[in-house]
N, C-alpha and C. Protein backbone atom coordinates (compact mmCIF):
# COMPACT_ATOMS: atom_id res chain seq x y z
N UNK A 1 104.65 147.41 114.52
CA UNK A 1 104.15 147.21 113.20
C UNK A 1 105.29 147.11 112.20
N UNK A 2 106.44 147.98 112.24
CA UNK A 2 107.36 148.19 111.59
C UNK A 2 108.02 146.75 111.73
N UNK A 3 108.12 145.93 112.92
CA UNK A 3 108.95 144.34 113.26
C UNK A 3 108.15 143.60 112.37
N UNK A 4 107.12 143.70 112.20
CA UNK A 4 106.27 142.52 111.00
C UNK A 4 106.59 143.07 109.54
N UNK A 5 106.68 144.36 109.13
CA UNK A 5 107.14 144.46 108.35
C UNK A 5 108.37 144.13 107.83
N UNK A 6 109.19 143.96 108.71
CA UNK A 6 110.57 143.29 108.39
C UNK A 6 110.72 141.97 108.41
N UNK A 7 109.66 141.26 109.18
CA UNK A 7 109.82 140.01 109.32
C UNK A 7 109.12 139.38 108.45
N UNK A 8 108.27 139.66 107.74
CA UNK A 8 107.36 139.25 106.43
C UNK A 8 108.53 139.70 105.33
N UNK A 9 109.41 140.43 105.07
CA UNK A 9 110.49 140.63 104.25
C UNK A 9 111.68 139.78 104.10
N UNK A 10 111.89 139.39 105.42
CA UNK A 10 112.98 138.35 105.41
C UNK A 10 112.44 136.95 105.18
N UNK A 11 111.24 136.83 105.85
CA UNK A 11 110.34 135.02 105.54
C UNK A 11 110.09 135.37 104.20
N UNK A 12 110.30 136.63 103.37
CA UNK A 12 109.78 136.46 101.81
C UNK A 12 111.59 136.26 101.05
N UNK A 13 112.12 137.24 101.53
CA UNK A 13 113.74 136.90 101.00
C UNK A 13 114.07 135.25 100.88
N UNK A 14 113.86 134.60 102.36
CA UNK A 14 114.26 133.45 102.50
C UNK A 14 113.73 132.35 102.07
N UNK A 15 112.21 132.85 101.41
CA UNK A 15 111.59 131.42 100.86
C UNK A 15 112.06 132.09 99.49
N UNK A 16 112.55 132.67 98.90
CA UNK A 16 113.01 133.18 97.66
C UNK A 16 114.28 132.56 96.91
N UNK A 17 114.70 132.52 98.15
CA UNK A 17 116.32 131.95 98.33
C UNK A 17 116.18 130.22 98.34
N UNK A 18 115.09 129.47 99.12
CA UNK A 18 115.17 128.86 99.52
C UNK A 18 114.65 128.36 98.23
N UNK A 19 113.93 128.56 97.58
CA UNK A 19 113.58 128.38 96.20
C UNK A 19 114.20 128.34 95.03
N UNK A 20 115.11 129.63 95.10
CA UNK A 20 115.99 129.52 93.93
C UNK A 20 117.15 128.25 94.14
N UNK A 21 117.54 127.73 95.37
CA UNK A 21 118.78 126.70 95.73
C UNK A 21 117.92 125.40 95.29
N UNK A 22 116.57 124.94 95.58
CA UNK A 22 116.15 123.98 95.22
C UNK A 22 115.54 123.76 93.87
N UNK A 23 115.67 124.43 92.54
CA UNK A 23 115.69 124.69 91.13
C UNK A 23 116.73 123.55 90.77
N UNK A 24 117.56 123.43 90.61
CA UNK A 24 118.61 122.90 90.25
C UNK A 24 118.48 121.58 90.73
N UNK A 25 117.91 120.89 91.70
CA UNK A 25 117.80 119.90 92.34
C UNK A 25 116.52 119.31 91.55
N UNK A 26 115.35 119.36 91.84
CA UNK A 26 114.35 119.30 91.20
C UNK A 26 114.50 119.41 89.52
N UNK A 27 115.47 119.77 88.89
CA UNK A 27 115.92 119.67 87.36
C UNK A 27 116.51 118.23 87.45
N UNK A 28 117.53 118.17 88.77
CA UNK A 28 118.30 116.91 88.37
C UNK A 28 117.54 116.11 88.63
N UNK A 29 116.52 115.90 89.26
CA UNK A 29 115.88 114.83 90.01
C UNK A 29 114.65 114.37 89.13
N UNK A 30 114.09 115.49 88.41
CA UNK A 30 113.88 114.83 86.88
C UNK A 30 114.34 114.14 85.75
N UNK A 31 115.42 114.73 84.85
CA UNK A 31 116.57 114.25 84.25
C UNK A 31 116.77 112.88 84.55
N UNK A 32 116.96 112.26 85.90
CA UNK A 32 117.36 111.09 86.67
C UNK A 32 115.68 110.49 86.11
N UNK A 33 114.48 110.66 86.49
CA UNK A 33 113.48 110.31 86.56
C UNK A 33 113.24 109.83 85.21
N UNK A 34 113.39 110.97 84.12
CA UNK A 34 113.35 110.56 82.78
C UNK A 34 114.80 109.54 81.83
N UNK A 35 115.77 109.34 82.38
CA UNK A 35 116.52 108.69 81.92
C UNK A 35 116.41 107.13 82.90
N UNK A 36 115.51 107.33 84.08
CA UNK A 36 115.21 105.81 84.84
C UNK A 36 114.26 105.26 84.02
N UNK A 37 113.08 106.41 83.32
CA UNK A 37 112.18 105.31 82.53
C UNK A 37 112.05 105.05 81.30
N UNK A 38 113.81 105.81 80.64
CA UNK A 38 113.83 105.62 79.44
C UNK A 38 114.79 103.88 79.36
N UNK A 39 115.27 103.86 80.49
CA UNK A 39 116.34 102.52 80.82
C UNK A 39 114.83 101.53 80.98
N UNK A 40 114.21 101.44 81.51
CA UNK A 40 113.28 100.90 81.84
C UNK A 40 112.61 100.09 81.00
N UNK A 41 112.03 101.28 79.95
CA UNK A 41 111.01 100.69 79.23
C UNK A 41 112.17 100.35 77.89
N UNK A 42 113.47 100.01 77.55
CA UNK A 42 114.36 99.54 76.95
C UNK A 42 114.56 98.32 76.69
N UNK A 43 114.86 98.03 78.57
CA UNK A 43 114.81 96.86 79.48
C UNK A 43 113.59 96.09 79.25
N UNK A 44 112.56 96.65 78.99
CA UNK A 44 111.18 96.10 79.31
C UNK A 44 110.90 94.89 77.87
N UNK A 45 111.49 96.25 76.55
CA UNK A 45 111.15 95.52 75.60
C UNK A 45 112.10 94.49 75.33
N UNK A 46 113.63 94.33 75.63
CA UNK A 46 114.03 93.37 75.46
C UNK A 46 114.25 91.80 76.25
N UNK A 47 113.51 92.30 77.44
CA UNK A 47 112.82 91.32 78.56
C UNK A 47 111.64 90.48 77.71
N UNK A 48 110.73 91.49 76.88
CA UNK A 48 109.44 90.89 76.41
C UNK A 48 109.37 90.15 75.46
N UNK A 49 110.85 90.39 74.34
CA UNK A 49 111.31 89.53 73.43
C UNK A 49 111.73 88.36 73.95
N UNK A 50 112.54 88.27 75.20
CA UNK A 50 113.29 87.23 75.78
C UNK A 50 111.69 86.25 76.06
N UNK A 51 110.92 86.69 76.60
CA UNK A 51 109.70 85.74 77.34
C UNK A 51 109.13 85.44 76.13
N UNK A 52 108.75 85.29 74.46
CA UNK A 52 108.22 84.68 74.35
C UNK A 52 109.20 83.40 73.59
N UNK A 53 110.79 83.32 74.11
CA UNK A 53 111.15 82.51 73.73
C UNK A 53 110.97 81.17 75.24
N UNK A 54 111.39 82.11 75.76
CA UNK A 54 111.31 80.74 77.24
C UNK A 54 109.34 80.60 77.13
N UNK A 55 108.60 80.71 76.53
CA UNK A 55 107.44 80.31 76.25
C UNK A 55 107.00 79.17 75.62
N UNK A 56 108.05 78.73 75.03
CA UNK A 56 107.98 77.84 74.01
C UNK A 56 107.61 76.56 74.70
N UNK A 57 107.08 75.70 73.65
CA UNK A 57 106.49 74.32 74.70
C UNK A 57 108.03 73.08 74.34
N UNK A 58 108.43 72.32 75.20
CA UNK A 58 109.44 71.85 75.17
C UNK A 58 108.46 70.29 75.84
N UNK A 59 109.53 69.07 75.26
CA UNK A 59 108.91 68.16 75.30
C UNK A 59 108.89 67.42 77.23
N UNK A 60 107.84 66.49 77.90
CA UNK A 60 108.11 66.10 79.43
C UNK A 60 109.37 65.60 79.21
N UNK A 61 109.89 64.64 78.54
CA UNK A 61 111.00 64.00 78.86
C UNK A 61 112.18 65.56 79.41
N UNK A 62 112.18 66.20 78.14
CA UNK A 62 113.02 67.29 78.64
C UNK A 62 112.84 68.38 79.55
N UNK A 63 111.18 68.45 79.82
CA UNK A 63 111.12 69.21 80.83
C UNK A 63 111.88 68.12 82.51
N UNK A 64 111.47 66.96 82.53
CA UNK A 64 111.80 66.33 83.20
C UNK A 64 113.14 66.25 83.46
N UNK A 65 114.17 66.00 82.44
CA UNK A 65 115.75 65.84 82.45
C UNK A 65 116.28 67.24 83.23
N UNK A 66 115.89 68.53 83.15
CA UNK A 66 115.79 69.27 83.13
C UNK A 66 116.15 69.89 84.45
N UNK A 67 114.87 68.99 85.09
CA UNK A 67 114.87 69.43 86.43
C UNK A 67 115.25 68.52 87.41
N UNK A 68 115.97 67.40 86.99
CA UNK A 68 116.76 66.51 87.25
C UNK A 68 118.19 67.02 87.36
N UNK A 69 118.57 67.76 86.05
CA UNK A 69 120.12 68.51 85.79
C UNK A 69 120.28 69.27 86.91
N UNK A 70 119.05 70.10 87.44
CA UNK A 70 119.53 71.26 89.06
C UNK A 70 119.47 70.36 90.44
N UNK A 71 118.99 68.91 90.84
CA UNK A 71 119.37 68.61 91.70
C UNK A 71 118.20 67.59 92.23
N UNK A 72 116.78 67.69 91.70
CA UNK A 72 115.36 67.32 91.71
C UNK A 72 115.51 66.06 91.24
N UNK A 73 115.47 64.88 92.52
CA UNK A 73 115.13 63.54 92.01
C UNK A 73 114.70 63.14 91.05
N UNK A 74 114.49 61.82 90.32
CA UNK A 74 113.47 61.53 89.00
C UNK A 74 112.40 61.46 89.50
N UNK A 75 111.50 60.92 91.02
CA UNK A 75 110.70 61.09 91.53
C UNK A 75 109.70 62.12 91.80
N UNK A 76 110.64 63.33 92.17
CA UNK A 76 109.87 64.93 92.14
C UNK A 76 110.07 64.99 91.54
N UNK A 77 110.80 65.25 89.94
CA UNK A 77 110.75 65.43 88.93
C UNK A 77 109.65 65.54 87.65
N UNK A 78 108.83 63.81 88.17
CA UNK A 78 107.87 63.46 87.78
C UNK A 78 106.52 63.87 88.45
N UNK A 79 106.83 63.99 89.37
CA UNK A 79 105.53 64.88 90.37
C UNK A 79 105.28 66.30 89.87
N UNK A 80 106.86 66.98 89.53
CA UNK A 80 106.30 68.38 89.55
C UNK A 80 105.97 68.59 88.02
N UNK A 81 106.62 67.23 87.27
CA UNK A 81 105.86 67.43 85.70
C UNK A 81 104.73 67.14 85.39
N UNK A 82 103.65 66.20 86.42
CA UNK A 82 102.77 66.05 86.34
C UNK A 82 101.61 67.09 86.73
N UNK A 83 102.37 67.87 87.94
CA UNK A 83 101.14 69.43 88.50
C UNK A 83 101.41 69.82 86.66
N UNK A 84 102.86 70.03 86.64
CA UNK A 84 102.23 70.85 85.15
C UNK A 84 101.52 70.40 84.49
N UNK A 85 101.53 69.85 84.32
CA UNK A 85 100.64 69.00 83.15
C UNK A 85 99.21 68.97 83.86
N UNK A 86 98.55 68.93 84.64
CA UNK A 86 97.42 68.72 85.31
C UNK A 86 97.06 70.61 85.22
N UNK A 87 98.13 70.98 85.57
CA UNK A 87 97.39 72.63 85.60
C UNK A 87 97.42 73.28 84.32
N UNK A 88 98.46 73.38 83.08
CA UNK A 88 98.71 74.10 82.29
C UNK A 88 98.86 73.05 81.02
N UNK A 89 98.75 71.57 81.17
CA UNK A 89 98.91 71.03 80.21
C UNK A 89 99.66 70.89 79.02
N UNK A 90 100.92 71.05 79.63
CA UNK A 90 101.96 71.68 78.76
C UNK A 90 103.39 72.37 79.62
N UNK A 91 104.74 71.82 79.10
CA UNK A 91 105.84 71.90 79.74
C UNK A 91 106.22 73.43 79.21
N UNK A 92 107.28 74.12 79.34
CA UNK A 92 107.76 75.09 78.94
C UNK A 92 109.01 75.43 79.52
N UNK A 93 109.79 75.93 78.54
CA UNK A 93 111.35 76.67 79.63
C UNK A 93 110.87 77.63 80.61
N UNK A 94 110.17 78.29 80.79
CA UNK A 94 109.74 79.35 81.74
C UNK A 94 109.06 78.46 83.26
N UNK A 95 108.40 77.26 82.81
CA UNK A 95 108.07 76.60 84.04
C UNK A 95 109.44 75.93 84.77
N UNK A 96 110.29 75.76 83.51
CA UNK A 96 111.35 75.49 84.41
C UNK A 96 112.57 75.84 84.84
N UNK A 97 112.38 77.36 84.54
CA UNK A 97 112.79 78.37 85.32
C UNK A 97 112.19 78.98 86.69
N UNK A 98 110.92 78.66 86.95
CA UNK A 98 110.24 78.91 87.86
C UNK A 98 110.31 77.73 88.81
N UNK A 99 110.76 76.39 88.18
CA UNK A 99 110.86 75.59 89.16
C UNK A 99 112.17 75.83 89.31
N UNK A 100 113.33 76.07 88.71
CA UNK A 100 114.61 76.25 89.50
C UNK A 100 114.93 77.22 90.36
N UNK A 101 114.29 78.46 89.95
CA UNK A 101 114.03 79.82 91.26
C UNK A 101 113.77 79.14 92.42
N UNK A 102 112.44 78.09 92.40
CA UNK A 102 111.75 77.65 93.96
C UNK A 102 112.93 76.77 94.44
N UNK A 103 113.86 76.02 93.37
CA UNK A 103 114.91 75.40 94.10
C UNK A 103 115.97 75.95 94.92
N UNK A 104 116.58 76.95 94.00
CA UNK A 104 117.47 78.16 94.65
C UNK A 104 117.10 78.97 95.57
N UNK A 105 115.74 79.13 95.99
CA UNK A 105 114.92 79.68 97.59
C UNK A 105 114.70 78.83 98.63
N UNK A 106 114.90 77.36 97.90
CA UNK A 106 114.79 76.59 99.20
C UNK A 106 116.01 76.12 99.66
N UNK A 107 117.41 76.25 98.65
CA UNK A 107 118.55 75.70 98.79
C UNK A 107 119.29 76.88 99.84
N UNK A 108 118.70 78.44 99.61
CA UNK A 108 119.11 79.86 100.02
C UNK A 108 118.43 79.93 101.49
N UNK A 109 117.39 79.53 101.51
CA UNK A 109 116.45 80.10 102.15
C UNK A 109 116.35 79.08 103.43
């Protein structure tokens, strides 16, 4: 009886211990947590300013030239200005940033 009594003393010492060493960790690992989503949502808002400039509607010729300048025949050029135009009715810097991403994944990839 007396061996459980000692051994319920030391499993209580050692989760005591084991507790007080992981305090300090769990502080930092917050700290980190709250300065990741203070970077974040920083990031976020000056990301959100940036998008409604690449929003802007820009004319086919220049969406077209455009995607001619990264490597895209005048042929696909005109194909992929026409999906736009058939789906969204309207060119934009952001579509043609999204078409130069798909270029750089197929040039990468």
């Amino acid at each position: 009886m007396e061996n459980n009594t000692e051994l319920d003393t030391l499993i209580h010492e050692f989760v005591e211990n084991v507790s007080e060493a992981i305090k300090p960790i769990l502080e930092a690992i917050k700290k980190l947590a709250d300065s990741l989503s203070t970077t974040f949502l920083e990031a976020w808002k000056e990301v959100k300013f940036d998008m409604n400039y690449f929003d802007k509607n820009i004319s086919r010729k220049r969406f077209i030239k455009l995607l001619i300048s990264i490597g895209y025949q005048r042929n696909t050029a005109n194909k992929i200005a026409w999906k736009y135009h058939k789906e969204k009715g309207e060119y934009t810097l952001l579509n043609f940033l999204i078409e130069n991403r798909k270029k750089e994944d197929l040039k990468n990839g």
